[in-house]
C-alpha atoms as a PDB file:
ATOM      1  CA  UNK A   1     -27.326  -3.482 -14.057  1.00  0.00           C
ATOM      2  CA  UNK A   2     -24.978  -0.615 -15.202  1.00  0.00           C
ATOM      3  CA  UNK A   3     -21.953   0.995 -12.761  1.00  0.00           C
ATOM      4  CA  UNK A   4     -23.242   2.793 -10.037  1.00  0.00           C
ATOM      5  CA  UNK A   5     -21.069   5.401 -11.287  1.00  0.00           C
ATOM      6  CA  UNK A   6     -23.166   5.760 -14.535  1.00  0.00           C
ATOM      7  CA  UNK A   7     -26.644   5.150 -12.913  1.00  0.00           C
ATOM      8  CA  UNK A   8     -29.781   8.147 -13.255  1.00  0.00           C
ATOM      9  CA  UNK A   9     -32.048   8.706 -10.430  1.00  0.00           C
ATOM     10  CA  UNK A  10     -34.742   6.435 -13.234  1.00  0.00           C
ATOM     11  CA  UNK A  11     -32.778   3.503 -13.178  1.00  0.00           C
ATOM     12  CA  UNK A  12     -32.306   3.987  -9.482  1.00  0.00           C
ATOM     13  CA  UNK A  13     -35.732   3.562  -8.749  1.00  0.00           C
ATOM     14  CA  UNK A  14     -36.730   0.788 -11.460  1.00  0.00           C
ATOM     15  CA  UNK A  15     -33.949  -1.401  -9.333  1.00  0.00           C
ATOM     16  CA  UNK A  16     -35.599  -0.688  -6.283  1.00  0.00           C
ATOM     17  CA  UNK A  17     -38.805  -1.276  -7.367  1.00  0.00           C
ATOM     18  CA  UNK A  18     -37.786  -5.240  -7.537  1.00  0.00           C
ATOM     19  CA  UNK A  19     -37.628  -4.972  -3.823  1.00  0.00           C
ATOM     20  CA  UNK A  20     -39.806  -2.631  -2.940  1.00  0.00           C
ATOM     21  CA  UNK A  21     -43.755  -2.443  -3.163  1.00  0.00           C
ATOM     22  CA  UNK A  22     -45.183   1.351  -3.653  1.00  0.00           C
ATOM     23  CA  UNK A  23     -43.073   4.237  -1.864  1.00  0.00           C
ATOM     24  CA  UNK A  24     -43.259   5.599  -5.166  1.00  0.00           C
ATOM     25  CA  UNK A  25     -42.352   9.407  -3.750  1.00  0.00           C
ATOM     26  CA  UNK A  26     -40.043   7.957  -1.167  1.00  0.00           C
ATOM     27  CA  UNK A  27     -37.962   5.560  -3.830  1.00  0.00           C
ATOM     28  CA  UNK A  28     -37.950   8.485  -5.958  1.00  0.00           C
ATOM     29  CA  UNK A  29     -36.113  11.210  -3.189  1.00  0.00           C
ATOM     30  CA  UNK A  30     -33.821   8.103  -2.128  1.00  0.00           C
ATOM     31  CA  UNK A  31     -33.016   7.435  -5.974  1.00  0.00           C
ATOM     32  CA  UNK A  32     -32.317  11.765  -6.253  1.00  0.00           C
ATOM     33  CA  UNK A  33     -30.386  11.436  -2.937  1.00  0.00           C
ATOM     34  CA  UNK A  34     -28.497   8.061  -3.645  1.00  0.00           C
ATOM     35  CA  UNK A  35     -27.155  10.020  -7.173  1.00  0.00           C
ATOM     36  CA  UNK A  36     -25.990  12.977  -5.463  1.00  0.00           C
ATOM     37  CA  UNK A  37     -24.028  11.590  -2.784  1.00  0.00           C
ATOM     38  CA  UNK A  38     -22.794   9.657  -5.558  1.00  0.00           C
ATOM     39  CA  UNK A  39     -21.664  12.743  -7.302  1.00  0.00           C
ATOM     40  CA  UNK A  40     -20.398  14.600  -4.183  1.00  0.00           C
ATOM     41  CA  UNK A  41     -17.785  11.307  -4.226  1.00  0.00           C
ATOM     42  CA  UNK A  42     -16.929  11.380  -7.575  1.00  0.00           C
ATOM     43  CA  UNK A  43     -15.917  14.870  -7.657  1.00  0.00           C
ATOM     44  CA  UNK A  44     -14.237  14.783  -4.073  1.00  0.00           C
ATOM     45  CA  UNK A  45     -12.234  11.601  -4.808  1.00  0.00           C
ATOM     46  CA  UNK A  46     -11.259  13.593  -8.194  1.00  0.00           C
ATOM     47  CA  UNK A  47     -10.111  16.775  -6.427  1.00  0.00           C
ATOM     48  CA  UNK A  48      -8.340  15.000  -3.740  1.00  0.00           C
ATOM     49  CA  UNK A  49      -6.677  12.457  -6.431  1.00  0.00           C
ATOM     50  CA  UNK A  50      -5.786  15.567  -8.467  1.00  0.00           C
ATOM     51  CA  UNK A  51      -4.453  17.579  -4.754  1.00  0.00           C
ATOM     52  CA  UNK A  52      -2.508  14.782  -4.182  1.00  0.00           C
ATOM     53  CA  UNK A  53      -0.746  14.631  -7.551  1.00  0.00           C
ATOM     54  CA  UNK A  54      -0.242  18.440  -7.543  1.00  0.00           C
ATOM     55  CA  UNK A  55       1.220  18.137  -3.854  1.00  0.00           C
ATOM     56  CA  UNK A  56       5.011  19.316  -4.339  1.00  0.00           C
ATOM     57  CA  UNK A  57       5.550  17.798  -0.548  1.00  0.00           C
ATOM     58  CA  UNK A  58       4.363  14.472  -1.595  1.00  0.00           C
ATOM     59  CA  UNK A  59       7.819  15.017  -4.136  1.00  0.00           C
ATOM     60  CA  UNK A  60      10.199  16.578  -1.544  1.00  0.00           C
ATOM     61  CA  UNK A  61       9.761  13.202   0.196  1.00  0.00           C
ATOM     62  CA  UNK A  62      10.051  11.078  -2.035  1.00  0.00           C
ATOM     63  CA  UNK A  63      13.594  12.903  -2.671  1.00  0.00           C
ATOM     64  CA  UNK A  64      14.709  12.356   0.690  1.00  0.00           C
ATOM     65  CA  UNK A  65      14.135   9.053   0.646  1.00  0.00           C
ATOM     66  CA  UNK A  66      16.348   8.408  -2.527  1.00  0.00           C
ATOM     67  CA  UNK A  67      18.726  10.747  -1.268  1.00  0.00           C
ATOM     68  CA  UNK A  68      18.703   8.527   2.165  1.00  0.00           C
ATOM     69  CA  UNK A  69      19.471   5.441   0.640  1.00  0.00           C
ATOM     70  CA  UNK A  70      22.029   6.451  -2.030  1.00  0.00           C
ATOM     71  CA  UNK A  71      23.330   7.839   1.491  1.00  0.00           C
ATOM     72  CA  UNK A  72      23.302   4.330   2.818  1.00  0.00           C
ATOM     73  CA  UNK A  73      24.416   2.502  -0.460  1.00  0.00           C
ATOM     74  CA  UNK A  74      27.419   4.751  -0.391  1.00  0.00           C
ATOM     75  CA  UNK A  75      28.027   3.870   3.111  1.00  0.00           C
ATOM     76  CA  UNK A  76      27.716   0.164   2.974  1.00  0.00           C
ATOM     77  CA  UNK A  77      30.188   0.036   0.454  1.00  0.00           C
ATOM     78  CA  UNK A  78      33.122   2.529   1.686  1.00  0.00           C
ATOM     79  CA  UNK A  79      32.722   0.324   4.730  1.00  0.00           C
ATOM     80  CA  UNK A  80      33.000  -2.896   2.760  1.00  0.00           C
ATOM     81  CA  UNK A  81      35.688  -1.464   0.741  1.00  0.00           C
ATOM     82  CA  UNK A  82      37.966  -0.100   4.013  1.00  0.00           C
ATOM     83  CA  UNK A  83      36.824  -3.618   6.455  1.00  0.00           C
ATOM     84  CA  UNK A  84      38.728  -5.479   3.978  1.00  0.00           C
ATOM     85  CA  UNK A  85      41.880  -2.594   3.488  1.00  0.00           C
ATOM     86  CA  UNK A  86      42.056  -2.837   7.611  1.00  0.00           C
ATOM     87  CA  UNK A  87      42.193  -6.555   7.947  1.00  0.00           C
ATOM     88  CA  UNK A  88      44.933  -7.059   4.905  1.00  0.00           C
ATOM     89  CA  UNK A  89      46.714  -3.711   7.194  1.00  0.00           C
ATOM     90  CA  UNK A  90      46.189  -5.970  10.304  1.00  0.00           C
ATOM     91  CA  UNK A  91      47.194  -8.829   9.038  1.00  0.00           C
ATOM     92  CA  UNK A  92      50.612  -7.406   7.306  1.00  0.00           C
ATOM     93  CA  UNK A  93      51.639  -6.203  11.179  1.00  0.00           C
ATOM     94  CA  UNK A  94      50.986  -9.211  12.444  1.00  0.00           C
ATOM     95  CA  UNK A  95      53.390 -10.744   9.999  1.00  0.00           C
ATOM     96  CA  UNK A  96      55.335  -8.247  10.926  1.00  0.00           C
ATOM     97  CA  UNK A  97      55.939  -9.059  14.507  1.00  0.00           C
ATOM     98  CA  UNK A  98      55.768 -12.844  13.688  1.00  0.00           C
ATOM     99  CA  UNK A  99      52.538 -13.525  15.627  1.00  0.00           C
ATOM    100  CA  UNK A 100      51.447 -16.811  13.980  1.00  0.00           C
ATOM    101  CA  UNK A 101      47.603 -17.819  13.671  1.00  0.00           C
ATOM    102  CA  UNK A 102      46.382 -15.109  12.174  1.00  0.00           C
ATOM    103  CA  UNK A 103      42.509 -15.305  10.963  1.00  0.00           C
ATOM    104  CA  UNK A 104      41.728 -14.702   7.089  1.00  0.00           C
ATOM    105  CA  UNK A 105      39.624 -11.951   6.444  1.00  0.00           C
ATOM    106  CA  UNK A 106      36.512 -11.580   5.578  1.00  0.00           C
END
């Protein structure tokens, strides 16, 4: 059996008539009817495929969201970078003052 896709409102109704005895007239309109809802799909899945990839929205977000998390890389690592600048800072006071103990950072 071919793809439905690629089916003719003839081959339709030779596959039904393995299952079906007679309804010649009503195998035939189902057979017309199955192909154009078939169509109708096709082209609507098409236009909405091609809507979507014509959408400048759809690209606008996608933006933000790389502009979000370069955002949050940056972030992460100015924090990383200045945790580890306050704790030597910390750490050189304590010295400083002579407290003794003082944890390693991280």
């Amino acid at each position: 059996m071919n793809s439905i896709h690629s089916l003719t409102p003839r081959q339709i109704v030779e596959e039904l008539d393995k299952y079906i005895i007679g309804q010649k007239d009503a195998k035939r309109n189902v057979a017309i009817a199955l192909r154009n809802r078939i169509e109708r799909v096709m082209i609507n899945a098409c236009a909405g495929f091609s809507a979507f990839l014509l959408d400048e929205e759809g690209v606008t977000s996608i933006e933000y969201a790389l502009i979000g998390s370069l955002i949050a890389v940056v972030i992460v690592l100015s924090v990383a970078g200045l945790g580890g600048q306050v704790c030597e800072r910390f750490r050189s006071v304590a010295t400083v003052l002579g407290v003794g103990n003082v944890p390693a950072c991280f």
